[in-house]
Protein backbone atom coordinates (compact mmCIF):
# COMPACT_ATOMS: atom_id res chain seq x y z
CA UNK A 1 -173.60 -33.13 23.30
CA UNK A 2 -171.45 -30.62 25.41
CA UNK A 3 -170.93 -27.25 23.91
CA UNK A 4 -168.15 -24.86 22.73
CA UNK A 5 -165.41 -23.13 24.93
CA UNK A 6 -166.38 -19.70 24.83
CA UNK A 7 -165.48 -16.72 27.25
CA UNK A 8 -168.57 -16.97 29.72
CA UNK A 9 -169.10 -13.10 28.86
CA UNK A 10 -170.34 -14.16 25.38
CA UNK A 11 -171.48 -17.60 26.26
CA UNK A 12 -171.63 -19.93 29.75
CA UNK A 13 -172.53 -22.97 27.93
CA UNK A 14 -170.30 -26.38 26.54
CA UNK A 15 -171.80 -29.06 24.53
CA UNK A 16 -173.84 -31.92 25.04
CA UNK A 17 -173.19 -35.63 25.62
CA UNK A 18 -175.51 -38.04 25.94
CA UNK A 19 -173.31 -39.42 27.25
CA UNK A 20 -179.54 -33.78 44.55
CA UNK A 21 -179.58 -31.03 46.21
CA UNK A 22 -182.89 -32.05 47.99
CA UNK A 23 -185.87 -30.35 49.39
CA UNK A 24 -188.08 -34.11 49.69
CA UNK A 25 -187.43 -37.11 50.93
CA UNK A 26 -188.77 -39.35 48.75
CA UNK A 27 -185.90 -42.10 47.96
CA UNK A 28 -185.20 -43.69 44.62
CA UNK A 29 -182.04 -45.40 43.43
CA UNK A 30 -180.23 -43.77 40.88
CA UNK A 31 -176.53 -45.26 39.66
CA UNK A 32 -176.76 -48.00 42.38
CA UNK A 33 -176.83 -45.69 44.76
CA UNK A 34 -179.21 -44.30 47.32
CA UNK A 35 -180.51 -40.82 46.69
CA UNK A 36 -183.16 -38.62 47.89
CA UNK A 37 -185.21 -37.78 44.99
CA UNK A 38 -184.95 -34.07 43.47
CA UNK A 39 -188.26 -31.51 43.95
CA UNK A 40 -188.61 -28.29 43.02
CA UNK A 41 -189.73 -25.32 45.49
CA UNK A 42 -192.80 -24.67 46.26
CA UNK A 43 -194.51 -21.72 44.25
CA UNK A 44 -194.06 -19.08 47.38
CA UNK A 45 -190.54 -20.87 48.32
CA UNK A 46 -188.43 -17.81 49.23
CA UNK A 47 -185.56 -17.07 46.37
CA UNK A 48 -181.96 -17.93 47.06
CA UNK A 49 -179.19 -15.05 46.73
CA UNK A 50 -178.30 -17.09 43.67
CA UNK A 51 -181.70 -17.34 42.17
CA UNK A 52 -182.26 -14.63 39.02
CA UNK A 53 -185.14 -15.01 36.50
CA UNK A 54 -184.39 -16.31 33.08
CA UNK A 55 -184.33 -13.89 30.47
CA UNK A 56 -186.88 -13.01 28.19
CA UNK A 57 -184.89 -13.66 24.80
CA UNK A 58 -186.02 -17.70 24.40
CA UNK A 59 -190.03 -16.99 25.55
CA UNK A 60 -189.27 -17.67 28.82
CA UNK A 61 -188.88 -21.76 29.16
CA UNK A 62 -190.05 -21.61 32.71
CA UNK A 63 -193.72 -21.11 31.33
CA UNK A 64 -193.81 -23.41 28.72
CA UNK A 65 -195.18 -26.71 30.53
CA UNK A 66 -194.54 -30.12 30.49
CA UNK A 67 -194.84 -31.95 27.32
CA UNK A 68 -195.57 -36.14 26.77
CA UNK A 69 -192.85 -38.04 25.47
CA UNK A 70 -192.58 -42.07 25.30
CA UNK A 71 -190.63 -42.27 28.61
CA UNK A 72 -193.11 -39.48 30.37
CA UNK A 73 -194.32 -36.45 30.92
CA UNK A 74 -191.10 -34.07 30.72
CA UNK A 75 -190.57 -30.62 31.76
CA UNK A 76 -187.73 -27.82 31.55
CA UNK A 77 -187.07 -26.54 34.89
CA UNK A 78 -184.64 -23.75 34.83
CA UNK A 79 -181.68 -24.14 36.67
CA UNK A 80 -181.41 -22.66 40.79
CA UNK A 81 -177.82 -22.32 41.68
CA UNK A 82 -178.73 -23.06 45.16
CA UNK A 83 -180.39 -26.19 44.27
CA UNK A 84 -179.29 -27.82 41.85
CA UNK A 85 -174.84 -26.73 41.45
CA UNK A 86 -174.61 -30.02 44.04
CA UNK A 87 -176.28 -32.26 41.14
CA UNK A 88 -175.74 -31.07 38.31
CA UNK A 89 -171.55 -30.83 39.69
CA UNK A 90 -171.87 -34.18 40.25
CA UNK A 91 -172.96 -35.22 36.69
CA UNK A 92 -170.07 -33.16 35.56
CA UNK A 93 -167.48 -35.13 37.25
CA UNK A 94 -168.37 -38.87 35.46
CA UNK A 95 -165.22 -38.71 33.38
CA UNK A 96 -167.73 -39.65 30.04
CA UNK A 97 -169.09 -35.85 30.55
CA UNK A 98 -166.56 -34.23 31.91
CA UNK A 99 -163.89 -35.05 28.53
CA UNK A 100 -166.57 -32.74 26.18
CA UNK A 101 -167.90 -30.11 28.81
CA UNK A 102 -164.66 -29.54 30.49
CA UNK A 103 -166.21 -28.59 34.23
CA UNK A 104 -165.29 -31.36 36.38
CA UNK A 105 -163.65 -30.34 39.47
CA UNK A 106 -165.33 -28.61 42.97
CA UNK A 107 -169.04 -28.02 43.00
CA UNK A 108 -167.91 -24.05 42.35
CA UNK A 109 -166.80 -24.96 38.92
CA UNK A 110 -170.40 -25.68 37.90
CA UNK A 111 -171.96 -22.54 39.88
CA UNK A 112 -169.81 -20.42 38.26
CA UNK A 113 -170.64 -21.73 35.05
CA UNK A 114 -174.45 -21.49 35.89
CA UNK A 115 -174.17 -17.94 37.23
CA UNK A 116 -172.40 -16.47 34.24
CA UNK A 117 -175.46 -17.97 32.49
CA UNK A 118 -177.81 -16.43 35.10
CA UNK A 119 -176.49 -13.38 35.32
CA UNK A 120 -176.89 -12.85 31.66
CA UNK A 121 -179.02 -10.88 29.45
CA UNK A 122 -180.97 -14.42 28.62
CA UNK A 123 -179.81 -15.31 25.98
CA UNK A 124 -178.59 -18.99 27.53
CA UNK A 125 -180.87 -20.49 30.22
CA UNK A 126 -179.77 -23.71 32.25
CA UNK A 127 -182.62 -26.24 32.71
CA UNK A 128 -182.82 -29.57 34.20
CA UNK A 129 -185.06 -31.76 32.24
CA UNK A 130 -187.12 -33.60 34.61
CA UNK A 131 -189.24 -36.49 33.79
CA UNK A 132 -191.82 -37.86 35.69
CA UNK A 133 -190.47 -35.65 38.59
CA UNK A 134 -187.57 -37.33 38.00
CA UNK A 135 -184.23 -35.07 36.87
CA UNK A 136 -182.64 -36.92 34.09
CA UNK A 137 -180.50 -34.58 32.52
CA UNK A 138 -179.03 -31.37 31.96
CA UNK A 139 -179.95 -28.58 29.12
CA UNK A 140 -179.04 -25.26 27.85
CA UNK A 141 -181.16 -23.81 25.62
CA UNK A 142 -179.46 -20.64 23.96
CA UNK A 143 -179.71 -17.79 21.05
CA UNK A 144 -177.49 -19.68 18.21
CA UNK A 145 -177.97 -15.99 16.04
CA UNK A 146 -176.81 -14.16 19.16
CA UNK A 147 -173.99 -16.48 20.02
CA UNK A 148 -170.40 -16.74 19.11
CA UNK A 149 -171.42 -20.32 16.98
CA UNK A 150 -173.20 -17.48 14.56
CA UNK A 151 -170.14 -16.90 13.46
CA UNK A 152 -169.37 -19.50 11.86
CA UNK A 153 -172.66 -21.03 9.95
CA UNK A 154 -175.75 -18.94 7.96
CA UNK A 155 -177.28 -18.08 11.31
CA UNK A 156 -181.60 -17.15 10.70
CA UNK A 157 -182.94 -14.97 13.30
CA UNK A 158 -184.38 -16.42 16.38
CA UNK A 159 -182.04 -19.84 15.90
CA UNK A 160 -182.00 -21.22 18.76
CA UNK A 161 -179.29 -23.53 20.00
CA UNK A 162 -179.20 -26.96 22.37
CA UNK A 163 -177.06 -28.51 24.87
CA UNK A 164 -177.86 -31.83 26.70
CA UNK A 165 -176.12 -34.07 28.92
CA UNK A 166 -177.65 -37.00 30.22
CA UNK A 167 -176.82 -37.25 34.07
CA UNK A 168 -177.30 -40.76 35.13
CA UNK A 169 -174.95 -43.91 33.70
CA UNK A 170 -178.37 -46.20 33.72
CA UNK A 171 -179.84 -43.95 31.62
CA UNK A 172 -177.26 -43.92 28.89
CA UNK A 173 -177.27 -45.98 25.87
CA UNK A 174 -181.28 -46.61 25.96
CA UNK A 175 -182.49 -43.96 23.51
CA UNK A 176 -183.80 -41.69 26.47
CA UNK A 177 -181.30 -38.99 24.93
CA UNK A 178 -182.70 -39.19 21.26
CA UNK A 179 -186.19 -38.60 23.05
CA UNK A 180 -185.76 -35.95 25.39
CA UNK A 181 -183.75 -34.16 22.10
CA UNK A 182 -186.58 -34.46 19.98
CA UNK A 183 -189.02 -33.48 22.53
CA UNK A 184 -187.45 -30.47 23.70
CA UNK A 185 -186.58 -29.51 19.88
CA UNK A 186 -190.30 -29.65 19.21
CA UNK A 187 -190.99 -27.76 22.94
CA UNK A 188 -188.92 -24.77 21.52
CA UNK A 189 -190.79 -24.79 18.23
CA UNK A 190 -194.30 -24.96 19.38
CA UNK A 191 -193.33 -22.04 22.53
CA UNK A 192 -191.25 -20.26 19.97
CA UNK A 193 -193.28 -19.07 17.02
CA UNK A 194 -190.16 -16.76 15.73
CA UNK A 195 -187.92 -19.40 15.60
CA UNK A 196 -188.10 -21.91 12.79
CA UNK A 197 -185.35 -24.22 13.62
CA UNK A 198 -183.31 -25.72 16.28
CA UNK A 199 -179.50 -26.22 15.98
CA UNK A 200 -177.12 -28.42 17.64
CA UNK A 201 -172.96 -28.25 17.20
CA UNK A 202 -171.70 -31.76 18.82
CA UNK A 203 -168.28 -32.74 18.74
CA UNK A 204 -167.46 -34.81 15.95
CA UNK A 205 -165.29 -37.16 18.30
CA UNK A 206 -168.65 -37.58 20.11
CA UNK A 207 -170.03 -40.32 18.37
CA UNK A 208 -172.96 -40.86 20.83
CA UNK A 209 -174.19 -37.38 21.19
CA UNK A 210 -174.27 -37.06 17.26
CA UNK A 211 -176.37 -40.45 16.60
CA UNK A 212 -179.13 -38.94 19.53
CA UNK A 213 -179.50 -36.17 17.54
CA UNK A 214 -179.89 -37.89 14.45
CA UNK A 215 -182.04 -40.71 16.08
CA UNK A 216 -184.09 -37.22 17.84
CA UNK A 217 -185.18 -35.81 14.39
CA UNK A 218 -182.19 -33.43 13.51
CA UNK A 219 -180.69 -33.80 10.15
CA UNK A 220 -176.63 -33.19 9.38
CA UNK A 221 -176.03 -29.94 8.38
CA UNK A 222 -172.53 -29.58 8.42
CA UNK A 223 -169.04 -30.07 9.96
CA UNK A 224 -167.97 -26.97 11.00
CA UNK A 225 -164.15 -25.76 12.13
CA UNK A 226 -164.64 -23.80 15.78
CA UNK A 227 -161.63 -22.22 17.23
CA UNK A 228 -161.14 -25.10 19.99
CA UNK A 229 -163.01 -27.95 17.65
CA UNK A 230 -164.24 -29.51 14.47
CA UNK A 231 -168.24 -29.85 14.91
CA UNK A 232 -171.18 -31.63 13.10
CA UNK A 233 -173.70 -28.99 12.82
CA UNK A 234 -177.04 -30.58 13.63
CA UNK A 235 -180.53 -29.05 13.08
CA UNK A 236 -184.21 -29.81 13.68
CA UNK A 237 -186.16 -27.62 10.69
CA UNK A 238 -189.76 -26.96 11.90
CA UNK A 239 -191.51 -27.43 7.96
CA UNK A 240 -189.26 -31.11 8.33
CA UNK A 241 -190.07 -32.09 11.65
CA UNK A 242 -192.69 -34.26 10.75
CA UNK A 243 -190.87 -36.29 8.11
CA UNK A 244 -187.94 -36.49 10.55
């Protein structure tokens, strides 16, 4: 499910497939390996130079809550530069990401690519989804009528797009992707009273990321010729989502 190569002026964000920096020390294992689990700070944490506030364009996701899926309670937490580049660069180096988001390399390819969203206007904001405290993946929630993608489909006002990845190899493969897509779909339309759908633009050669979002509720729009790819365009309608 990664997203489209645009010029990070217009758009930060790549597609999703479904495929630590730390502040606790809390240890879990996590691809057979030994990690120190993830926290966020602590409300009166001091900010990082990196740090900026999302914008105010998707309802601000940092305020929406957590919401209960099958595998947990999950929760958007907006991406910290400072905190989070380490992981988030490591997920983007498994060569099953990095061949549809295109950021694998040092962890200064992925800051870059946060900051650019960051240092936006809001109209893309990074989130990890955590679940059960847990950071399982990587999102980016953006404006589809105020991107470059609006180009190239009947865009509605207030459309607003998705990108996931799903960071850990154990958690491939086991349906968590379908349900954190159709969860967060349904977040954005319950926070989001303007907006009355959600749309997704896999790559058609990702097989994977297009079955989650048909298995999480969104319905086949679409293929759709970008300038770097041919996409299915997905979406999740909110007077559907209950059939779907």
């Amino acid at each position: 499910m990664p997203p489209t190569d645009h010029p990070a002026g217009e758009r930060a964000n790549r597609p999703v497939d479904d495929a630590e920096d730390t502040l606790e020390l809390p240890l879990r294992i996590q691809d057979g390996v030994l990690a120190q689990q993830w926290a966020p700070e602590a409300p009166d944490a001091p900010a990082h130079p990196d740090d900026a506030a999302p914008g105010e364009l998707l309802d601000d996701p940092e305020r929406w809550g957590p919401t209960t899926t099958s595998r947990g309670a999950l929760r958007l937490v907006p991406v910290r530069v400072g905190r989070d580049a380490a992981l988030i660069s490591r997920w983007m180096n498994d060569p099953a990401v990095a061949a549809f988001w295109h950021l694998a390399g040092p962890e200064s390819v992925t800051a870059d690519h946060l900051r650019a969203q960051l240092d936006g206007d809001g109209r893309s904001v990074p989130c990890l989804g955590v679940l059960d405290d847990v950071p399982v993946g990587y999102f980016e929630l953006y404006r589809a009528d105020l991107d470059p993608l609006a180009r190239h489909y009947p865009a509605r006002p207030h459309d607003t797009g998705i990108h996931l990845l799903i960071g850990g190899v154990a958690d491939r493969g086991r349906g968590i992707g379908s349900t954190l897509l159709r969860a967060v779909a349904d977040l954005v339309l319950d926070r989001r009273p303007h907006c009355t759908r959600v749309v997704a633009e896999p790559d058609l050669r990702n097989a994977p990321s297009v079955a989650a979002f048909l298995s999480g509720g969104f319905r086949f729009a679409a293929e759709v010729d970008l300038p770097d790819k041919r996409v299915a365009l997905m979406v999740r309608d909110r007077v559907l989502r209950t059939v779907l």
